[in-house]
Protein backbone atom coordinates (compact mmCIF):
# COMPACT_ATOMS: atom_id res chain seq x y z
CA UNK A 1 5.69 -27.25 39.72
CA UNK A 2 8.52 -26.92 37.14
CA UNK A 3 9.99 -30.09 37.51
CA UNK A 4 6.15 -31.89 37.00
CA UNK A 5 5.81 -28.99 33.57
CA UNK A 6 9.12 -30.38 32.84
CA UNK A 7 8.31 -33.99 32.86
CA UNK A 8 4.63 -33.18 31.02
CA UNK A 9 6.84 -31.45 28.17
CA UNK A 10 9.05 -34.52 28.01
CA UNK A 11 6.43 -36.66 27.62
CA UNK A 12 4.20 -34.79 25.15
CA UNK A 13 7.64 -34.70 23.16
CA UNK A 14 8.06 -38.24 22.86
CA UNK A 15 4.32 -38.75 21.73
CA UNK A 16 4.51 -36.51 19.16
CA UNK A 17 8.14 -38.00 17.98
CA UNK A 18 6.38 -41.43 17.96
CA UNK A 19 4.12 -40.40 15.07
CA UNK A 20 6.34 -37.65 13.30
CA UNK A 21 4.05 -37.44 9.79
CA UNK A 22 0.61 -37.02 11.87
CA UNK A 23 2.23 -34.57 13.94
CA UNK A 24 3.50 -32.70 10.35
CA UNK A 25 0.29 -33.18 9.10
CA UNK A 26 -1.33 -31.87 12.22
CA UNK A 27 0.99 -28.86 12.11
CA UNK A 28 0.60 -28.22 8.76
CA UNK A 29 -2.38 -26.05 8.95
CA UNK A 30 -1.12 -24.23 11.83
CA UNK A 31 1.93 -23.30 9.52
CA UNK A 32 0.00 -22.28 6.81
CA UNK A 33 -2.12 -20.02 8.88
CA UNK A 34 0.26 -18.28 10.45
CA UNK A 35 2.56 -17.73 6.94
CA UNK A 36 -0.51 -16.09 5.63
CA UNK A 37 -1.09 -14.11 8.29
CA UNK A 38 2.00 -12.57 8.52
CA UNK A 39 2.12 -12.53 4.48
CA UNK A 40 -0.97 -11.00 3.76
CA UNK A 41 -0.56 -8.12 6.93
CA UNK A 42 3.08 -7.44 5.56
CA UNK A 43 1.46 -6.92 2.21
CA UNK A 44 -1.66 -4.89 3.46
CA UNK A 45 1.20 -2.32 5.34
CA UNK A 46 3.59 -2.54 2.83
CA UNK A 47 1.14 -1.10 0.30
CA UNK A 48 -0.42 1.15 2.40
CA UNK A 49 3.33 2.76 3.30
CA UNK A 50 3.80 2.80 -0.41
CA UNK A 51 0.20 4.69 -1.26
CA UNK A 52 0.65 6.75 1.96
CA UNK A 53 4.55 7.85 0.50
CA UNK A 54 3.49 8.98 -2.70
CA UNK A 55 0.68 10.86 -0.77
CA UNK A 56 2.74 12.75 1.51
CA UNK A 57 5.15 13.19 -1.50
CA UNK A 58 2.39 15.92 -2.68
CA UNK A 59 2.52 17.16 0.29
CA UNK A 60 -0.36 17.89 3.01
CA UNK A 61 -0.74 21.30 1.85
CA UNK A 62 -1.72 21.02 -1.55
CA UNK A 63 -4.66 21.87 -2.93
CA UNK A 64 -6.14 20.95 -6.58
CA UNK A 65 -8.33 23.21 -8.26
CA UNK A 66 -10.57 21.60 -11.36
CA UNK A 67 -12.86 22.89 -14.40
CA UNK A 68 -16.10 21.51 -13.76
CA UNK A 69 -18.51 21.04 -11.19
CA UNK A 70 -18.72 17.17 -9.19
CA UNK A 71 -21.82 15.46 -10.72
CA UNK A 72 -21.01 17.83 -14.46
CA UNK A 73 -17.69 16.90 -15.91
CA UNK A 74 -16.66 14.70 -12.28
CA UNK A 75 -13.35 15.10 -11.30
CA UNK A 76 -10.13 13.57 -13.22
CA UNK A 77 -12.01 14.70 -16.37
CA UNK A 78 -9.23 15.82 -18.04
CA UNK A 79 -9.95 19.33 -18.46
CA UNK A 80 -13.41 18.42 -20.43
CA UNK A 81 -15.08 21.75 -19.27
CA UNK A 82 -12.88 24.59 -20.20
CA UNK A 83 -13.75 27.18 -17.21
CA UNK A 84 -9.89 27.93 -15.60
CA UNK A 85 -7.61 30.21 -16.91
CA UNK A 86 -3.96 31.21 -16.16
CA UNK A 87 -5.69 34.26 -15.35
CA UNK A 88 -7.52 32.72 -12.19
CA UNK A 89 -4.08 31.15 -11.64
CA UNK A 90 -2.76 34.56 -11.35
CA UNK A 91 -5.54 35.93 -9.25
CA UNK A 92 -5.23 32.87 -6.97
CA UNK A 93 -0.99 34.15 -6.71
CA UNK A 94 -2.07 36.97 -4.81
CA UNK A 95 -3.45 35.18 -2.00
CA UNK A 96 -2.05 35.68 1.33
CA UNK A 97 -2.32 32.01 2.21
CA UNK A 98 -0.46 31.01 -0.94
CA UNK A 99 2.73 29.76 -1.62
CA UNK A 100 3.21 28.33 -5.17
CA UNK A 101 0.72 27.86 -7.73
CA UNK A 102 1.08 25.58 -11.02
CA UNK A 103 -1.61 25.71 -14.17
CA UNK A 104 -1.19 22.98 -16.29
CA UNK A 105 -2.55 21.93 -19.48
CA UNK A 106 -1.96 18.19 -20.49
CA UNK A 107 -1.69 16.36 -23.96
CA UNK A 108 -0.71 12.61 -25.03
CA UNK A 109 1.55 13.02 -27.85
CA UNK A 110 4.14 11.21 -29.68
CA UNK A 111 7.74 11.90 -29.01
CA UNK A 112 10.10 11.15 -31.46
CA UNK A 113 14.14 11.76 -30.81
CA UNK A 114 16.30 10.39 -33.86
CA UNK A 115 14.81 6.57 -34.75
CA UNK A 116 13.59 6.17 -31.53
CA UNK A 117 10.21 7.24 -30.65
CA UNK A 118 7.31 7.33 -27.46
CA UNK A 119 4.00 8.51 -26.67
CA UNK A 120 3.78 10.37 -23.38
CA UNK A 121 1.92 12.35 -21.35
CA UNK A 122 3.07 16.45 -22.28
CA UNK A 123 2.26 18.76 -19.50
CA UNK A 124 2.51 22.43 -19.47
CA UNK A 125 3.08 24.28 -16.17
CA UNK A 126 4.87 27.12 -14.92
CA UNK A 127 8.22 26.46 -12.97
CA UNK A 128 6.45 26.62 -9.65
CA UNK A 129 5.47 22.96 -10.09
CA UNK A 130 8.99 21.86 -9.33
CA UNK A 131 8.46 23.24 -5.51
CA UNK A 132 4.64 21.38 -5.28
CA UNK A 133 5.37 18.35 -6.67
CA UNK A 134 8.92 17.78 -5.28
CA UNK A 135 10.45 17.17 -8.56
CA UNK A 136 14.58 16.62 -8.46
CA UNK A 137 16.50 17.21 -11.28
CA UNK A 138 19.32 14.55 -12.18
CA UNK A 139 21.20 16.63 -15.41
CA UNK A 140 20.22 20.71 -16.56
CA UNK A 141 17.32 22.59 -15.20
CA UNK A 142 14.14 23.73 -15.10
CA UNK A 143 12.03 26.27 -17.11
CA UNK A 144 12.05 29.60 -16.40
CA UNK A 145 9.34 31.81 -16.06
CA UNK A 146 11.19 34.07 -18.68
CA UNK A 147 10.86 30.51 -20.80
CA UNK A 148 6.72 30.65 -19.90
CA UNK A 149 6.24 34.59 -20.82
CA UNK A 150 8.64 34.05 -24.11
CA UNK A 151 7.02 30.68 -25.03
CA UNK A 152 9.65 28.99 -26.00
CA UNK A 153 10.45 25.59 -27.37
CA UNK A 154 12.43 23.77 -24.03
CA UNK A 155 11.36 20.54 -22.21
CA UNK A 156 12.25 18.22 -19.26
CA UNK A 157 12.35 14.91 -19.95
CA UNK A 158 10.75 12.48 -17.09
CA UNK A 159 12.85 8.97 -16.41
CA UNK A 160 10.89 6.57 -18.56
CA UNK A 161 10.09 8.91 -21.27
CA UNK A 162 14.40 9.54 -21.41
CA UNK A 163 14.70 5.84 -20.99
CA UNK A 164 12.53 5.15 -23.72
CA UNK A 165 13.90 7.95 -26.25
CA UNK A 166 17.77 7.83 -25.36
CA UNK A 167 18.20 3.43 -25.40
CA UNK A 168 22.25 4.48 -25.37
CA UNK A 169 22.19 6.38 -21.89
CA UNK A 170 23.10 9.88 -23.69
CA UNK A 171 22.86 13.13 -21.76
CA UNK A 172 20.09 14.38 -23.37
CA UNK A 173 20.21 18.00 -22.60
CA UNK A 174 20.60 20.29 -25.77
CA UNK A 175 19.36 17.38 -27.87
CA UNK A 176 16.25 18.07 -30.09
CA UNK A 177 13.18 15.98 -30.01
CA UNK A 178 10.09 16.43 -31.89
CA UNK A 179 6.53 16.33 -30.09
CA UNK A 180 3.66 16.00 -32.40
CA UNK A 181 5.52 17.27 -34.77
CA UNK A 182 6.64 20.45 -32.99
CA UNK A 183 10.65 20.62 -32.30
CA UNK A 184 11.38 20.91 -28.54
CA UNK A 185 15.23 21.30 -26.85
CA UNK A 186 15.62 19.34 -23.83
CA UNK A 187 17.12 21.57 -21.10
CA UNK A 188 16.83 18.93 -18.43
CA UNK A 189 16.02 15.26 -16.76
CA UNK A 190 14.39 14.40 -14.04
CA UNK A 191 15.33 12.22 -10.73
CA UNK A 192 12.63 9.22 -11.03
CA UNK A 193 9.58 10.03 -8.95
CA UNK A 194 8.31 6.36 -8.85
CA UNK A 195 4.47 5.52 -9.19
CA UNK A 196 1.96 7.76 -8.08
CA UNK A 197 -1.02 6.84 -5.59
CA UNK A 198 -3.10 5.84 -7.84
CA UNK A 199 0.30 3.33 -9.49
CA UNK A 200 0.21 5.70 -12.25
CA UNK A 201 3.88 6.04 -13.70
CA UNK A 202 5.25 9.33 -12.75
CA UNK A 203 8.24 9.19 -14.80
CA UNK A 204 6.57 9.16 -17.89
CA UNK A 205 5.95 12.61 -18.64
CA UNK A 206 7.67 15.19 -20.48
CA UNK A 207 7.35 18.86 -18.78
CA UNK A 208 7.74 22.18 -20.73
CA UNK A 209 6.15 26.06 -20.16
CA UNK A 210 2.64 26.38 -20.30
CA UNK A 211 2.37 29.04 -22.67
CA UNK A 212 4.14 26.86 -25.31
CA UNK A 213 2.04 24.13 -24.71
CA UNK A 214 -0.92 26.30 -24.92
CA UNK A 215 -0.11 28.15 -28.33
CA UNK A 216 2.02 25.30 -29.63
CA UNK A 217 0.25 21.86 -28.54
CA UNK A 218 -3.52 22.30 -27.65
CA UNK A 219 -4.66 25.67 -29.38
CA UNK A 220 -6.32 26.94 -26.29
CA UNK A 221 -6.00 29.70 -23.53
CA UNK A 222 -7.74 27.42 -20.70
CA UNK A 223 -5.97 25.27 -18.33
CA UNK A 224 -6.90 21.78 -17.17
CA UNK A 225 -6.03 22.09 -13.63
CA UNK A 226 -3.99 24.49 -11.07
CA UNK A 227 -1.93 22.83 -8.41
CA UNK A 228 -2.02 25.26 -4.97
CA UNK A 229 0.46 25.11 -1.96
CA UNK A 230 -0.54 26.18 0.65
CA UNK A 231 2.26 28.60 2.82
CA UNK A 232 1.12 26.42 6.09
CA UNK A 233 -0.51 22.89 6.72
CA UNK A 234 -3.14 24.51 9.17
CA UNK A 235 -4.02 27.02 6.41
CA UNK A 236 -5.38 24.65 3.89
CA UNK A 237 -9.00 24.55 4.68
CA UNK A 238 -8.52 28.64 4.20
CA UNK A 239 -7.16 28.48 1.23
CA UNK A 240 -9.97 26.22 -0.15
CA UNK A 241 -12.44 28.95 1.18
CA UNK A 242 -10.42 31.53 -0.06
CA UNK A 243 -10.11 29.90 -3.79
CA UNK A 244 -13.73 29.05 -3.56
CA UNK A 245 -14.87 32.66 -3.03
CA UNK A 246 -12.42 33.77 -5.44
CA UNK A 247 -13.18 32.00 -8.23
CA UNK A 248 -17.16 32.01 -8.23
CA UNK A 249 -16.79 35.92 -8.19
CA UNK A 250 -14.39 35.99 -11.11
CA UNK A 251 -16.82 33.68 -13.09
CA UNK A 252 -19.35 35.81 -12.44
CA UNK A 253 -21.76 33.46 -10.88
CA UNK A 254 -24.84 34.02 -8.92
CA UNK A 255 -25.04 33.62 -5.05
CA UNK A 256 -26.27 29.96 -4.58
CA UNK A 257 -25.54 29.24 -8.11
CA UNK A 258 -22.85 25.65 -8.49
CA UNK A 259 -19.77 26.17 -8.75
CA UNK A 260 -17.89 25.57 -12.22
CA UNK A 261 -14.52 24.59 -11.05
CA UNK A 262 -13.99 21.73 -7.99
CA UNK A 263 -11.45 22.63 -5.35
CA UNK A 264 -9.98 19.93 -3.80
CA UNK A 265 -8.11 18.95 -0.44
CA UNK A 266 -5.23 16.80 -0.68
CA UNK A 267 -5.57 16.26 3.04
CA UNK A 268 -8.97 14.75 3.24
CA UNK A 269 -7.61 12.00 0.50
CA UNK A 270 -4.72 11.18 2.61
CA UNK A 271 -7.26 10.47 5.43
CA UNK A 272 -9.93 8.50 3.46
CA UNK A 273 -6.77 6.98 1.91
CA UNK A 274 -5.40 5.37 5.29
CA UNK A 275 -8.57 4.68 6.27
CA UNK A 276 -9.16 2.28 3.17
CA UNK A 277 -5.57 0.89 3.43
CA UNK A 278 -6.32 -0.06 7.28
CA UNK A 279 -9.19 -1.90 6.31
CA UNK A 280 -7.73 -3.27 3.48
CA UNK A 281 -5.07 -4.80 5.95
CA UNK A 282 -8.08 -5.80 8.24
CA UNK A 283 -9.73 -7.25 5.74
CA UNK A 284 -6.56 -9.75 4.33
CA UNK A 285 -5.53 -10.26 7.98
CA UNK A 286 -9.01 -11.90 8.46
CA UNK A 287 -9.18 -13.86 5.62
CA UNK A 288 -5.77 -15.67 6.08
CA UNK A 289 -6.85 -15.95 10.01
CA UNK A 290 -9.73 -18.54 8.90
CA UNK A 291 -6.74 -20.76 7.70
CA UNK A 292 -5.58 -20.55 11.34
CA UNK A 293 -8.76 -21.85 12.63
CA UNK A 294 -8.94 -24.77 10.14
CA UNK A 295 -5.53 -25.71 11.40
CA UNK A 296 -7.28 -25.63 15.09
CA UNK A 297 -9.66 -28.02 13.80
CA UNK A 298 -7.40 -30.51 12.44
CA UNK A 299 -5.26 -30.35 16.06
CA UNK A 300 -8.54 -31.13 17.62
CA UNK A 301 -9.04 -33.95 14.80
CA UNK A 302 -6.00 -35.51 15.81
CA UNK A 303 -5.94 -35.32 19.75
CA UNK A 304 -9.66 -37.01 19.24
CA UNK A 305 -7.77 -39.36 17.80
CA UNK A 306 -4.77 -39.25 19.43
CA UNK A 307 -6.99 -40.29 22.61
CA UNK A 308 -8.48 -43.03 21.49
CA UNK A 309 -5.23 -44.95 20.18
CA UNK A 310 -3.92 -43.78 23.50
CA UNK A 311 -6.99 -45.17 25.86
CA UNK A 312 -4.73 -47.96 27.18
CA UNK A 313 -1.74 -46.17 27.83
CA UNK A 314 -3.84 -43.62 29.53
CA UNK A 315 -5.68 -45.76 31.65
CA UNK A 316 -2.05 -47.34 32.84
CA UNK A 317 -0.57 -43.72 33.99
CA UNK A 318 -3.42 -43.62 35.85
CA UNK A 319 -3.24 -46.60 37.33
CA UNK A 320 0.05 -45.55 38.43
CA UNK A 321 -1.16 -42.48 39.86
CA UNK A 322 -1.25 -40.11 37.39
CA UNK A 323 -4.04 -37.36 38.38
CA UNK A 324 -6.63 -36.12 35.97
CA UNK A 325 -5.74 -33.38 35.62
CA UNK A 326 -1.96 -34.59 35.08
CA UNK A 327 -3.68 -36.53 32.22
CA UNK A 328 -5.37 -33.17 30.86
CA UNK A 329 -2.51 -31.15 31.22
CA UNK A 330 -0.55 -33.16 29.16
CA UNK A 331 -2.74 -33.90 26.15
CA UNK A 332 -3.08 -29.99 26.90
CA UNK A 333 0.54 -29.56 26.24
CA UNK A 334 0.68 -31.72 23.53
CA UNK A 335 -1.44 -29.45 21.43
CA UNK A 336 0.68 -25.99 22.89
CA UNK A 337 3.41 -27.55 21.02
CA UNK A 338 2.13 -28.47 17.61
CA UNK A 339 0.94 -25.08 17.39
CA UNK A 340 4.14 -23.69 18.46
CA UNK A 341 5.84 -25.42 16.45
CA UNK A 342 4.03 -25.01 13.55
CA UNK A 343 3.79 -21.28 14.39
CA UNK A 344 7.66 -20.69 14.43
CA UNK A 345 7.55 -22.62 10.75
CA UNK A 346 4.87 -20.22 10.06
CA UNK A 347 6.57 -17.72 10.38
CA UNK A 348 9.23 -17.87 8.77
CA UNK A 349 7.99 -18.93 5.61
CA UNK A 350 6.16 -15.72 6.15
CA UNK A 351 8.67 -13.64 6.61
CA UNK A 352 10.38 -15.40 3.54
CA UNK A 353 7.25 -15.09 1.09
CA UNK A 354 7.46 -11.66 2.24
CA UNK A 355 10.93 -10.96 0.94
CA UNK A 356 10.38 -13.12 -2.46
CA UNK A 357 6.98 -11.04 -2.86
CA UNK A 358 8.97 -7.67 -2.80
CA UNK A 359 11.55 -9.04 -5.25
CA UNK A 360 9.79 -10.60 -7.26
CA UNK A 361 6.54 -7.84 -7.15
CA UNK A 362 8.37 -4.64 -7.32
CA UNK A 363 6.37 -3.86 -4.35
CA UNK A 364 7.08 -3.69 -0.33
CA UNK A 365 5.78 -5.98 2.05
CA UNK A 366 6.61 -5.16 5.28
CA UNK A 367 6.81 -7.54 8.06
CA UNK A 368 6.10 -6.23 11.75
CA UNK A 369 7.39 -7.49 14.93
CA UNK A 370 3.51 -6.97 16.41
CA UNK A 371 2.75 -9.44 13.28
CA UNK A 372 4.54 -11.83 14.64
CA UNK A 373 3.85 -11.82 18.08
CA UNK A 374 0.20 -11.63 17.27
CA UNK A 375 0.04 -14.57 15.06
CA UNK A 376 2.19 -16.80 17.16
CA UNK A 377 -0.26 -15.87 20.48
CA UNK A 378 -2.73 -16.31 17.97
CA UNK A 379 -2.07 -19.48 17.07
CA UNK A 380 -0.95 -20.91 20.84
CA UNK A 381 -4.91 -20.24 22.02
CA UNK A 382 -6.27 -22.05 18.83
CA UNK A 383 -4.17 -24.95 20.64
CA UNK A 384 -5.39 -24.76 23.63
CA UNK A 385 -9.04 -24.24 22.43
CA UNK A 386 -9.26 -26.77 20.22
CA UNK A 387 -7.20 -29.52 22.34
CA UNK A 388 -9.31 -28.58 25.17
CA UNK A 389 -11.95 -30.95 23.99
CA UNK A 390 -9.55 -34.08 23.28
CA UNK A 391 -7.40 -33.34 26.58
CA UNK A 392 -10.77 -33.23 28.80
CA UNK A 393 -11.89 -36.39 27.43
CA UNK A 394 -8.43 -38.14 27.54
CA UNK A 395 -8.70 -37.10 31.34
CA UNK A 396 -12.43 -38.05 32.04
CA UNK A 397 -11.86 -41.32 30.80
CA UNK A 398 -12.43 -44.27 33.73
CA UNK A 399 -9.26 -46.00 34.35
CA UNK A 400 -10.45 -49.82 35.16
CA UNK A 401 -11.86 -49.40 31.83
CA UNK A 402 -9.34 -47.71 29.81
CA UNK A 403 -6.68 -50.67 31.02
CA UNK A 404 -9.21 -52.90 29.25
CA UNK A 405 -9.57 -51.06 26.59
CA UNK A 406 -8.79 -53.59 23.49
């Protein structure tokens, strides 16, 4: 049995090598297939890696708590209703469940240090924030929370907003910069923190205490948002309880009444996160799949007529004892090897428009091994499907009449 396989793949070989362009040509859809494949699933789980890293970089056990009601304000609103307090903040501290909690307040402003100057994003926070949101320093420190009760005038400079205000590289701790129009010192830069989920740029920022932003920035005692941690990952769905009670007693609402603040579960977006970035991968992994099945077509295409050229020539082996089904397996085989072939091609352009992609993209594309193997098995049964048709006619053909075939 291997010696006959043997002797099939030898000739299928040499009738593919007689007509090297059709055979490129006939390959060339199985090759782009399978590159696309295995491009657009490296993409699909490269991003999703990326989304589900800055994610996790929050950490599981976070919790957001926001002014405004879902459906009043809607969430991200930027602190439109004014209904938190560092007050609730404080009340929310004594919490058993409770780890580390950060009020903020944020402001665009522009930044000037010397000639050079930058509008950022100023947020004001209490030092706890360094703990929820993983922040690293690279040169001074952080904020105290004797800098928060005194108020005063000291900042931390993100990467891009340091890259933006220092072009010479300086150390910029115990510089001055102005921020709208308000003299600041720097007492320390941050490690870069990269994009956030949503590809917002997290190094463009510019920390300092919240009670100087509040007296000194934006004129107001209410906070935009407070960032929770939770002291365990199984406690978070407490701690939302727990907030929630808290906080629609200290507002004085009525029982029933809608809440005026929106707690939110970092948790349940990482889920519904993964769950769109799976079906995003899905989703590109079908699309560049129909490419495969074109390429199936054209291999059927060109056994049809592969078998007609090849009437005579079949009707000889035949003639010389050649079974039908010898005559099936080998048309058969023929079309196992143009898609092999034009799988392993496939691939690794694949794997190479993968690697351009993340150089030239700033992004990661990652190619898996299950990628592979999946595309390439993929693209061996659209061979065998689709030459199915040609092979079974090659072999049905009569053989008085296929050695007169003119």
């Amino acid at each position: 049995m291997a010696v006959k396989t043997n002797i099939l793949a030898q000739f299928s070989l040499q009738a593919l090598r007689a007509n090297k362009l059709r055979s490129f040509l006939t390959m060339l859809g199985i090759i782009i297939g399978v590159s696309s494949v295995i491009l657009m699933i490296a993409i699909g789980q490269g991003t999703q890696a990326q989304v589900m890293a800055r994610v996790n970089s929050l950490g599981s056990n976070v919790v957001i708590v926001s002014p405004g009601a879902v459906g009043q304000f809607g969430r991200g609103s930027g602190g439109a209703a004014q209904t938190l307090t560092d007050a609730d903040s404080q009340a929310i501290a004594q919490l058993p469940s409770v780890a580390n909690v950060a009020p903020s307040v944020g402001k665009s402003a522009m930044v000037t240090q010397g000639s050079e100057s930058w509008t950022t994003t100023v947020t004001g926070t209490s030092p706890a924030i360094q703990n929820i949101s993983s922040l690293s320093l690279a040169e001074g420190r952080f904020f105290s929370d004797d800098d928060n009760t005194s108020a005063n005038a000291v900042a931390v400079l993100g990467n891009t907003t340091y890259e933006d205000l220092y072009a010479t590289g300086a150390n910029p701790v115990g510089t001055k910069i102005s921020v709208g129009g308000v003299p600041f010192t720097v007492i320390g830069l941050l490690k870069s923190s990269g994009a956030s989920a949503g590809g917002q740029d997290q190094d463009d920022v510019i920390y300092v205490p919240l009670k100087t932003a509040q007296i000194r920035l934006v004129g107001s005692t209410y906070v935009s948002r407070i960032e929770l941690q939770a002291t365990k990952s199984d406690q978070v769905s407490t701690l939302v309880d727990e907030v929630t009670t808290l906080l629609h007693r200290r507002h004085n609402l009525a029982n029933g009444a809608t809440n005026d603040f929106t707690v939110t579960n970092l948790s349940q977006i990482l889920s519904t996160t993964q769950s769109v970035s799976r079906m995003l991968t899905l989703f590109l992994a079908g699309v560049a799949g129909i490419s495969l099945l074109v390429g199936g077509i054209g291999i059927m295409n060109i056994m049809l007529v592969a078998v007609t050229e090849r009437t005579r020539e079949i009707g000889i082996r035949m003639s010389l004892g050649a079974t039908r089904g010898d005559v099936l397996s080998q048309f058969l085989m023929e079309a196992l090897l143009l898609s092999l072939a034009g799988s392993f091609v496939g691939v690794a352009l694949g794997t190479i428009g993968a690697v351009l992609f993340s150089t030239l993209a700033k992004m990661t594309a990652q190619v898996s091994l299950l990628s592979i193997l999946a595309s390439v098995a993929f693209a061996a049964l659209t061979g065998i499907f689709f030459g199915y048709y040609p092979a079974r006619r090659a072999a049905a053909l009569n053989p008085a009449e296929a050695l007169s075939y003119e």
